[in-house]
PDB file of N, CA and C in Angstrom:
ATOM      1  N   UNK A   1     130.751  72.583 128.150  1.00  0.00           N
ATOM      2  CA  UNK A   1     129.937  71.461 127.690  1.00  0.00           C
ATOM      3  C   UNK A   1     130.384  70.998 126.300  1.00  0.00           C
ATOM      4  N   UNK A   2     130.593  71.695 125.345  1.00  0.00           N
ATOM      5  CA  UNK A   2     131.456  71.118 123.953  1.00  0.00           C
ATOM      6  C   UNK A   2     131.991  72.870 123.726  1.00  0.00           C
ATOM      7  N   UNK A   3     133.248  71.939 123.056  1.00  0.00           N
ATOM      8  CA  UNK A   3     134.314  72.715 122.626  1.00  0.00           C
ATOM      9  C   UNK A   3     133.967  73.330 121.281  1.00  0.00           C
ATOM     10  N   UNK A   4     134.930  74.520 120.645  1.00  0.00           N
ATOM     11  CA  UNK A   4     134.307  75.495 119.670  1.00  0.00           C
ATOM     12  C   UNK A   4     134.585  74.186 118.565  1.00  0.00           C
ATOM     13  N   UNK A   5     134.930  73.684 118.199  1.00  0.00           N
ATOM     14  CA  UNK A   5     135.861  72.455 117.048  1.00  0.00           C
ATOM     15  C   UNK A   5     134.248  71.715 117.094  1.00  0.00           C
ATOM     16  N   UNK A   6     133.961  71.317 117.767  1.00  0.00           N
ATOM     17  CA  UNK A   6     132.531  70.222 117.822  1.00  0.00           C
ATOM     18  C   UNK A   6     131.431  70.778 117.695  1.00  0.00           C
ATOM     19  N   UNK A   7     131.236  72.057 118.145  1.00  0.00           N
ATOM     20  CA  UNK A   7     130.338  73.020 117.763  1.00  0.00           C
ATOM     21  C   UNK A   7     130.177  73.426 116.159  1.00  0.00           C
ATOM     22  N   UNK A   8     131.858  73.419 115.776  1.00  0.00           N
ATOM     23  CA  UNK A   8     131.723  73.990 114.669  1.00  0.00           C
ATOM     24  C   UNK A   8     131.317  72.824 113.117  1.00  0.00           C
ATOM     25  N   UNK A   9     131.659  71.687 113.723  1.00  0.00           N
ATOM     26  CA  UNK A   9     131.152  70.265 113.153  1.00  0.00           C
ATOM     27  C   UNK A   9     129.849  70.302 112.930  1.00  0.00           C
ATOM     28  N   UNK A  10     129.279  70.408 114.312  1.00  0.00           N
ATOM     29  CA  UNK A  10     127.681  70.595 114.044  1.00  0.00           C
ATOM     30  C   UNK A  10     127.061  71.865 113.146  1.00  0.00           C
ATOM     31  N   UNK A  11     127.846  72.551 112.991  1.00  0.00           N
ATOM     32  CA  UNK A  11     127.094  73.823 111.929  1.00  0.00           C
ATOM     33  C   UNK A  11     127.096  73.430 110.760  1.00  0.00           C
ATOM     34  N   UNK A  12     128.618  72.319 110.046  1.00  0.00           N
ATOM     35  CA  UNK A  12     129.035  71.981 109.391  1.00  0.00           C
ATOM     36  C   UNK A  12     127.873  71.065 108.546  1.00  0.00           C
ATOM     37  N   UNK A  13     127.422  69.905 109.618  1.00  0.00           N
ATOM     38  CA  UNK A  13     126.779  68.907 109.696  1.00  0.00           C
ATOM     39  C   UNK A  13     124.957  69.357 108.841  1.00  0.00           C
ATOM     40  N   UNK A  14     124.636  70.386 110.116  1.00  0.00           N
ATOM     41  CA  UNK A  14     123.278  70.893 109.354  1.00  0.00           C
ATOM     42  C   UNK A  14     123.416  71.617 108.446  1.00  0.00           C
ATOM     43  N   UNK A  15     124.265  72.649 108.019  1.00  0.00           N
ATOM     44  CA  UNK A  15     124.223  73.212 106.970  1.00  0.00           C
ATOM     45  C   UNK A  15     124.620  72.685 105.534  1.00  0.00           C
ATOM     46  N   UNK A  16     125.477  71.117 105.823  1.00  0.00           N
ATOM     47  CA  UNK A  16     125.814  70.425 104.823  1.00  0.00           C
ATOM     48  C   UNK A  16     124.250  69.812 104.050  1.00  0.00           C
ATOM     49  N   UNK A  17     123.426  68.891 105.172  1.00  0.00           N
ATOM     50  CA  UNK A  17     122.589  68.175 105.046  1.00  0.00           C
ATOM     51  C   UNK A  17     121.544  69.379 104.712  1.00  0.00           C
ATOM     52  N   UNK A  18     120.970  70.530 105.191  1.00  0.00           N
ATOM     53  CA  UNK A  18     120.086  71.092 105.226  1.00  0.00           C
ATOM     54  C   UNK A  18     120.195  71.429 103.312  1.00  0.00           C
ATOM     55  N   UNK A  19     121.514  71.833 103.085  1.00  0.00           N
ATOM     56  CA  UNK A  19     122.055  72.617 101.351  1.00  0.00           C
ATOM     57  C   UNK A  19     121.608  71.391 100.899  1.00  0.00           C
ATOM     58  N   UNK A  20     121.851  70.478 100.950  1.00  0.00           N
ATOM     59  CA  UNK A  20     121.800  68.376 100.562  1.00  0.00           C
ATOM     60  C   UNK A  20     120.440  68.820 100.224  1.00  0.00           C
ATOM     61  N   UNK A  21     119.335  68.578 100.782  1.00  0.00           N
ATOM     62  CA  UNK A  21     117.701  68.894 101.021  1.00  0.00           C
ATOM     63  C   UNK A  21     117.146  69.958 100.467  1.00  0.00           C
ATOM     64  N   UNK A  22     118.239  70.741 100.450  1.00  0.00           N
ATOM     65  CA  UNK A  22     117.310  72.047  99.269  1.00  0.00           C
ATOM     66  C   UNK A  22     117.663  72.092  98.064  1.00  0.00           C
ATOM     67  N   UNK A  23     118.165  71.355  97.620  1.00  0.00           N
ATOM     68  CA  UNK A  23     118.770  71.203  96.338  1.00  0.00           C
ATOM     69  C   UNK A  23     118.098  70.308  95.816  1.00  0.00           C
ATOM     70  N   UNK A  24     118.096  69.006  96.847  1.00  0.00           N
ATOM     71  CA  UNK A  24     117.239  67.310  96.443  1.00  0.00           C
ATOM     72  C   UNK A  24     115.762  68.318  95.711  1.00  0.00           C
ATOM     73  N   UNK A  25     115.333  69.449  96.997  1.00  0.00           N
ATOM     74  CA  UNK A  25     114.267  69.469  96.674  1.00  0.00           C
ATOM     75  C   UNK A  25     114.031  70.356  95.142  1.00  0.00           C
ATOM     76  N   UNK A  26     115.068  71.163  94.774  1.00  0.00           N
ATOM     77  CA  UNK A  26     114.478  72.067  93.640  1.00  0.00           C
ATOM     78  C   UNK A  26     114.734  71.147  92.438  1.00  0.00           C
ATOM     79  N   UNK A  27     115.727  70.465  92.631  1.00  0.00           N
ATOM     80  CA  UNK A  27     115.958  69.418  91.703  1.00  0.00           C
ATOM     81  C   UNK A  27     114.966  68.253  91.172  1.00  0.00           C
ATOM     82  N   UNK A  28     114.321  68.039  92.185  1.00  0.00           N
ATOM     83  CA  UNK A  28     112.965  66.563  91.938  1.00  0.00           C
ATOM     84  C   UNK A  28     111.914  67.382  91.396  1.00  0.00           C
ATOM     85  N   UNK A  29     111.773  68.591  92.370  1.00  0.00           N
ATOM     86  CA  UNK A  29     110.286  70.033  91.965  1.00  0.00           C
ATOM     87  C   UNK A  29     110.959  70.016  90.324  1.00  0.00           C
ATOM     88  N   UNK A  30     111.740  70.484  89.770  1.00  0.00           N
ATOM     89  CA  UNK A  30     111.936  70.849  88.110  1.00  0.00           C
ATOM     90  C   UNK A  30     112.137  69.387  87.536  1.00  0.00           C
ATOM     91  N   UNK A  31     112.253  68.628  87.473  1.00  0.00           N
ATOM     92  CA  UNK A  31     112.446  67.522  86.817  1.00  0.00           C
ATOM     93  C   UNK A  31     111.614  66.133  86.544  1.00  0.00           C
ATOM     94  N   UNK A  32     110.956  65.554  87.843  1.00  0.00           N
ATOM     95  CA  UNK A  32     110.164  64.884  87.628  1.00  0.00           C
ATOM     96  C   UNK A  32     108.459  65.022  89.028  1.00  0.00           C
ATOM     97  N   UNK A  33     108.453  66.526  89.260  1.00  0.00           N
ATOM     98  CA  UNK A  33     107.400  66.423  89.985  1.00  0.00           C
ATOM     99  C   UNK A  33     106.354  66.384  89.357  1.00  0.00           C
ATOM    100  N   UNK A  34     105.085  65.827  89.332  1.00  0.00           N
ATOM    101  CA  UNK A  34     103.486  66.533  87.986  1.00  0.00           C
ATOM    102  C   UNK A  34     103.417  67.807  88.042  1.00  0.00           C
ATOM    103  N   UNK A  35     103.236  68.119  86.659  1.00  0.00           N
ATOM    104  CA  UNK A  35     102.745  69.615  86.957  1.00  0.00           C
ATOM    105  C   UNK A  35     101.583  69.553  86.125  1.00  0.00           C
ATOM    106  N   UNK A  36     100.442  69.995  86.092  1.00  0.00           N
ATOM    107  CA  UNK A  36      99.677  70.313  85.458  1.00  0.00           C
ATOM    108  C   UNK A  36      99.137  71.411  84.794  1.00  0.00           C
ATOM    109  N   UNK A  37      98.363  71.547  83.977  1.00  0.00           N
ATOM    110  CA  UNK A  37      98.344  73.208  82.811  1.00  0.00           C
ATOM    111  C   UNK A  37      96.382  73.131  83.170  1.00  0.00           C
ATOM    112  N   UNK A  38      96.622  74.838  83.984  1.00  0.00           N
ATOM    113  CA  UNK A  38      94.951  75.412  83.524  1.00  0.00           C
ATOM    114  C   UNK A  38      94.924  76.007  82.800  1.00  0.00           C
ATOM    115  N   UNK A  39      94.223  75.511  81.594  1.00  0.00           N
ATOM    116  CA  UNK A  39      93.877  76.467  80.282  1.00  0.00           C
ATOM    117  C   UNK A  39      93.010  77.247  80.847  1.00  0.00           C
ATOM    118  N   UNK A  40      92.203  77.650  81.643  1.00  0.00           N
ATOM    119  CA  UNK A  40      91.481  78.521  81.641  1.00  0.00           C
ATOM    120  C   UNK A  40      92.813  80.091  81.731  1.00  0.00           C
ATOM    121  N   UNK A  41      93.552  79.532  83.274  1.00  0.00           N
ATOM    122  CA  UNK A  41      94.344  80.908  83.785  1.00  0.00           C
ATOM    123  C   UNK A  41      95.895  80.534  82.610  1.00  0.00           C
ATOM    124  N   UNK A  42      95.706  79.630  82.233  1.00  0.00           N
ATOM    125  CA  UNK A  42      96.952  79.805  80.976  1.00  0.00           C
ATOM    126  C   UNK A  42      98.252  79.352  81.845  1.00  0.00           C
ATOM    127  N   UNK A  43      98.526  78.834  82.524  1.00  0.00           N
ATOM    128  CA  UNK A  43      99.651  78.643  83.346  1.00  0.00           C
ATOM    129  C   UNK A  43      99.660  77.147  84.087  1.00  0.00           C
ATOM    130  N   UNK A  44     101.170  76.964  84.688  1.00  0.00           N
ATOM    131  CA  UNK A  44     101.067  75.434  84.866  1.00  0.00           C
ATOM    132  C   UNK A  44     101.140  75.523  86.463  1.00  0.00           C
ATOM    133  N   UNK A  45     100.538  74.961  87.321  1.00  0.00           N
ATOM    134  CA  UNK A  45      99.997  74.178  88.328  1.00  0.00           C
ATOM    135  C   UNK A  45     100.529  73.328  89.045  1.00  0.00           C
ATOM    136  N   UNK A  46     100.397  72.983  90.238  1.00  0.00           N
ATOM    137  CA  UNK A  46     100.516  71.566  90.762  1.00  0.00           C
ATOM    138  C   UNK A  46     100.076  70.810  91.411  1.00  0.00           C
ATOM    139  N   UNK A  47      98.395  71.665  91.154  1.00  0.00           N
ATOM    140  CA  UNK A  47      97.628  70.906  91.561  1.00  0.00           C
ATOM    141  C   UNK A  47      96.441  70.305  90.796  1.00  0.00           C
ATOM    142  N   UNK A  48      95.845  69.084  90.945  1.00  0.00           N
ATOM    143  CA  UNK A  48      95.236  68.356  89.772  1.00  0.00           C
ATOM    144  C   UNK A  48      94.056  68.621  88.868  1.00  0.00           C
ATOM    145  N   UNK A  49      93.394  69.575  90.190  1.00  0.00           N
ATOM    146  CA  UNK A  49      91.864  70.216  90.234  1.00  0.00           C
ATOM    147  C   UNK A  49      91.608  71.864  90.265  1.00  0.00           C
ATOM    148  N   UNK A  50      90.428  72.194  89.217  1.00  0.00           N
ATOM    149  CA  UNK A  50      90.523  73.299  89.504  1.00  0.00           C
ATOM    150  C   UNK A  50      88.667  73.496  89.255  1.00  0.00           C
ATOM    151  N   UNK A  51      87.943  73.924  90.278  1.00  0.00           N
ATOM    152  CA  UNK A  51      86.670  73.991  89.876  1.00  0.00           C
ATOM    153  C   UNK A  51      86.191  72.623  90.399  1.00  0.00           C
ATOM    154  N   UNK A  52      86.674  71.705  91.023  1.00  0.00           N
ATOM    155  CA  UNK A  52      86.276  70.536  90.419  1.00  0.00           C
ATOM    156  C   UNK A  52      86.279  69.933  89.072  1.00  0.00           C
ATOM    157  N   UNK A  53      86.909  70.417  88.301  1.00  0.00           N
ATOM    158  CA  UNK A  53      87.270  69.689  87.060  1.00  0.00           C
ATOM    159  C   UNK A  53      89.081  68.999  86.626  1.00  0.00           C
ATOM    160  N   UNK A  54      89.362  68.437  86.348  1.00  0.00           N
ATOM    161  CA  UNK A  54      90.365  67.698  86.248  1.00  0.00           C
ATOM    162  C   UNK A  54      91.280  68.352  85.468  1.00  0.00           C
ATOM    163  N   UNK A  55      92.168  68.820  85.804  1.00  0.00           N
ATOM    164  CA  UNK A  55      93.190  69.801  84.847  1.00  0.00           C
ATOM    165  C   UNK A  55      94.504  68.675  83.481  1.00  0.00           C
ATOM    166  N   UNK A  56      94.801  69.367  82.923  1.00  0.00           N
ATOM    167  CA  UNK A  56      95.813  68.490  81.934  1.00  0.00           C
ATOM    168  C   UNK A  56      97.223  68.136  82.351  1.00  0.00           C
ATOM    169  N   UNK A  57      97.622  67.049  82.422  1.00  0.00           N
ATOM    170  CA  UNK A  57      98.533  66.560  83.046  1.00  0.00           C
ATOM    171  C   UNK A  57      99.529  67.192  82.002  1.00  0.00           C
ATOM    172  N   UNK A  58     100.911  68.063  82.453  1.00  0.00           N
ATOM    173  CA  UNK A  58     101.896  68.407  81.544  1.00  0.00           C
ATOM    174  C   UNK A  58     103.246  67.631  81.275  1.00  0.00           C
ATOM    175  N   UNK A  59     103.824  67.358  82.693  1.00  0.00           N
ATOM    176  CA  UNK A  59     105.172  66.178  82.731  1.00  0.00           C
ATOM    177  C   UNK A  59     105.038  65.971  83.807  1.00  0.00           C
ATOM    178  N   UNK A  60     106.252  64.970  84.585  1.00  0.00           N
ATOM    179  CA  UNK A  60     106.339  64.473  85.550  1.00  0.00           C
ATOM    180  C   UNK A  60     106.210  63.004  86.276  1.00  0.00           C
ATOM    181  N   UNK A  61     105.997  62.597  86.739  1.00  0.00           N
ATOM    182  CA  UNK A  61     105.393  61.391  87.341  1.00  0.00           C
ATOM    183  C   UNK A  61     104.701  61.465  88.072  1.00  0.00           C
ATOM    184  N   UNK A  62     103.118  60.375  87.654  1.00  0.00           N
ATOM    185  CA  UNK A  62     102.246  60.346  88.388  1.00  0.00           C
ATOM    186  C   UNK A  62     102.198  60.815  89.586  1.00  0.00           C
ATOM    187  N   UNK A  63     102.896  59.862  90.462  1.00  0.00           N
ATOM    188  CA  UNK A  63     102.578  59.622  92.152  1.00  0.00           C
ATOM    189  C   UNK A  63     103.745  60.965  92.224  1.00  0.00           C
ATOM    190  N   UNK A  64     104.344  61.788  91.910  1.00  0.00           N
ATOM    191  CA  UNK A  64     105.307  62.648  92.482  1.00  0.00           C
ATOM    192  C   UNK A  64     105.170  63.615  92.231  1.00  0.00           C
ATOM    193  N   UNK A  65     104.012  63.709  93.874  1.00  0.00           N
ATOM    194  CA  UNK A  65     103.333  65.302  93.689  1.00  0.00           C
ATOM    195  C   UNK A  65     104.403  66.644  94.563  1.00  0.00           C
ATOM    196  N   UNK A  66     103.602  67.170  94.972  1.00  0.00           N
ATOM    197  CA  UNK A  66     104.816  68.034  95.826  1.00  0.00           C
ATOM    198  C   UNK A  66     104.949  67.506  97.054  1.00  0.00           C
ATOM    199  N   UNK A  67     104.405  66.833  97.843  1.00  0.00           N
ATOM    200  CA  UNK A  67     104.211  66.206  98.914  1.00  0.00           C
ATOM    201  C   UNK A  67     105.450  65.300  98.964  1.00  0.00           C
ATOM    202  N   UNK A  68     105.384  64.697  98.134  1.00  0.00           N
ATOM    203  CA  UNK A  68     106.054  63.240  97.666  1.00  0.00           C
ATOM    204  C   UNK A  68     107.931  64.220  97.413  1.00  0.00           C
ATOM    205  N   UNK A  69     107.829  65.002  96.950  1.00  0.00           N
ATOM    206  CA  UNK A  69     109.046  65.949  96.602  1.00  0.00           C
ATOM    207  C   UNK A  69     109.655  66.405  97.699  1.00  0.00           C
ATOM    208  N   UNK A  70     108.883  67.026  98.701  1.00  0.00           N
ATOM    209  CA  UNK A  70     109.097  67.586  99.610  1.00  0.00           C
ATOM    210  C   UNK A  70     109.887  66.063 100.926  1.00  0.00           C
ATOM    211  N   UNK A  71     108.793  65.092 100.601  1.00  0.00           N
ATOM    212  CA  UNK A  71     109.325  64.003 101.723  1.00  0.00           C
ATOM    213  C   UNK A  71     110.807  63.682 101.305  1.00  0.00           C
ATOM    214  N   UNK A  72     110.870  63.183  99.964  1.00  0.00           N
ATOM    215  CA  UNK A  72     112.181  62.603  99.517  1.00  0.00           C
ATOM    216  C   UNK A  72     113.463  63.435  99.429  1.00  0.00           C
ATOM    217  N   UNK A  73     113.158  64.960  99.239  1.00  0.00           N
ATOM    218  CA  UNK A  73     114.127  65.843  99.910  1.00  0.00           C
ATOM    219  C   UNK A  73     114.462  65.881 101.768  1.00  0.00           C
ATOM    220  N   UNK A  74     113.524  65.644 102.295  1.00  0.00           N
ATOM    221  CA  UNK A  74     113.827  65.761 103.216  1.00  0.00           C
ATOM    222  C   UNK A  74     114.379  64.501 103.909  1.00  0.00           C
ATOM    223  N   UNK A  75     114.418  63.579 103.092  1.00  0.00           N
ATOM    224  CA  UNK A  75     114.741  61.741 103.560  1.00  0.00           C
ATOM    225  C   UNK A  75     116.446  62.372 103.396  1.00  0.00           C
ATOM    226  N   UNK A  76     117.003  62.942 101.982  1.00  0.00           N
ATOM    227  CA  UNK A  76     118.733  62.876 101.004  1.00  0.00           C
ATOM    228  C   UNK A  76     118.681  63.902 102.211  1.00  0.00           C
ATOM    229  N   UNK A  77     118.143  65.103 102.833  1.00  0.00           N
ATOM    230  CA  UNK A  77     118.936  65.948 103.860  1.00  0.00           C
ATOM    231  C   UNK A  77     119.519  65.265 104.986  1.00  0.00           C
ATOM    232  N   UNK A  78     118.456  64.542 105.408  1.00  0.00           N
ATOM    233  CA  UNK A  78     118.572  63.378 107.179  1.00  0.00           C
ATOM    234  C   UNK A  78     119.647  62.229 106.425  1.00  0.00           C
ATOM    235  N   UNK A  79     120.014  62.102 105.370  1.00  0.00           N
ATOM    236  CA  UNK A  79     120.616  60.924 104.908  1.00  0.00           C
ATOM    237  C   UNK A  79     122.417  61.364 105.108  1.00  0.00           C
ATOM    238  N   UNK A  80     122.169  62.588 104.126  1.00  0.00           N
ATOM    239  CA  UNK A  80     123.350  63.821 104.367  1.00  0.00           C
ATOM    240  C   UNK A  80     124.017  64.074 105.539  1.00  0.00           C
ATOM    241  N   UNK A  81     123.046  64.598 106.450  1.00  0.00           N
ATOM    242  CA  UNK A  81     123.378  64.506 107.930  1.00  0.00           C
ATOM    243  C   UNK A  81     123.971  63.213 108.871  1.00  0.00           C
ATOM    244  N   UNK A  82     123.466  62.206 108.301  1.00  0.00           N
ATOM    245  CA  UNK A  82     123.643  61.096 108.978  1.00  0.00           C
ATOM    246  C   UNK A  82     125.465  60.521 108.637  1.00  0.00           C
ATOM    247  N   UNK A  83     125.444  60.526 106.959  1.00  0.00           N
ATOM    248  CA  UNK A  83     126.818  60.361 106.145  1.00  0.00           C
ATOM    249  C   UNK A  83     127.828  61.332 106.806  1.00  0.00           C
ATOM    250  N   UNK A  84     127.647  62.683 106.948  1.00  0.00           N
ATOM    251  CA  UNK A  84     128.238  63.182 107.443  1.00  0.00           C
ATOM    252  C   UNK A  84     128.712  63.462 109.018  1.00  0.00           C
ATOM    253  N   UNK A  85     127.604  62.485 109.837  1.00  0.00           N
ATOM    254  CA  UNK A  85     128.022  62.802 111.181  1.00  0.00           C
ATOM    255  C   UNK A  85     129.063  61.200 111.187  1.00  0.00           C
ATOM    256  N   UNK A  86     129.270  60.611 110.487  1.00  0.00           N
ATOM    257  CA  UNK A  86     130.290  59.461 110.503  1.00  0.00           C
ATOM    258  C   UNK A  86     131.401  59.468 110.016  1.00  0.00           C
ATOM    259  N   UNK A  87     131.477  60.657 109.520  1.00  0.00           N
ATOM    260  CA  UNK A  87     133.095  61.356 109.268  1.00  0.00           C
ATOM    261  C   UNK A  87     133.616  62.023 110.542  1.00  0.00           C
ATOM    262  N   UNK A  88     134.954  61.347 110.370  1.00  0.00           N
ATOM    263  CA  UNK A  88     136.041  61.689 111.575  1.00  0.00           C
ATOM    264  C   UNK A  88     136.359  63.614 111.728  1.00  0.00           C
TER     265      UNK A  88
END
């Protein structure tokens, strides 16, 4: 059904795009995801609420929560994959 050469493309292919996507992702997570600081537990967060009370915004950008990190890594992996399945 496919030969070892096309097989071995496809390992090529996901493991190119998949490395693409985990990288997009640690890269956006340290650089511009929000993080926020609970003074109570002394440490930074990434999430907005704690108690119901509104925690201190530390860096990042607004709208680029982990959600938002996680999608746009996973858009540069499928993008990766795609660039790369159009090479000869």
């Amino acid at each position: 059904l496919f030969d070892g050469a096309q097989i071995m493309r496809y390992i090529w292919i996901g493991g190119g795009s998949g490395l693409m996507g985990a990288l997009s992702d640690s890269l956006l997570g340290a650089t511009v995801q929000r993080i926020y600081f609970d003074d109570e537990l002394g440490q930074e967060t990434e999430n907005p609420w704690r108690r119901g009370q509104p925690l201190r915004a530390v860096h990042g950008w607004p709208w680029m929560t982990n959600d938002m990190v996680n999608l746009w890594a996973s858009l540069v992996g499928g993008m990766v994959g795609i660039l790369l399945s159009w090479l000869p």
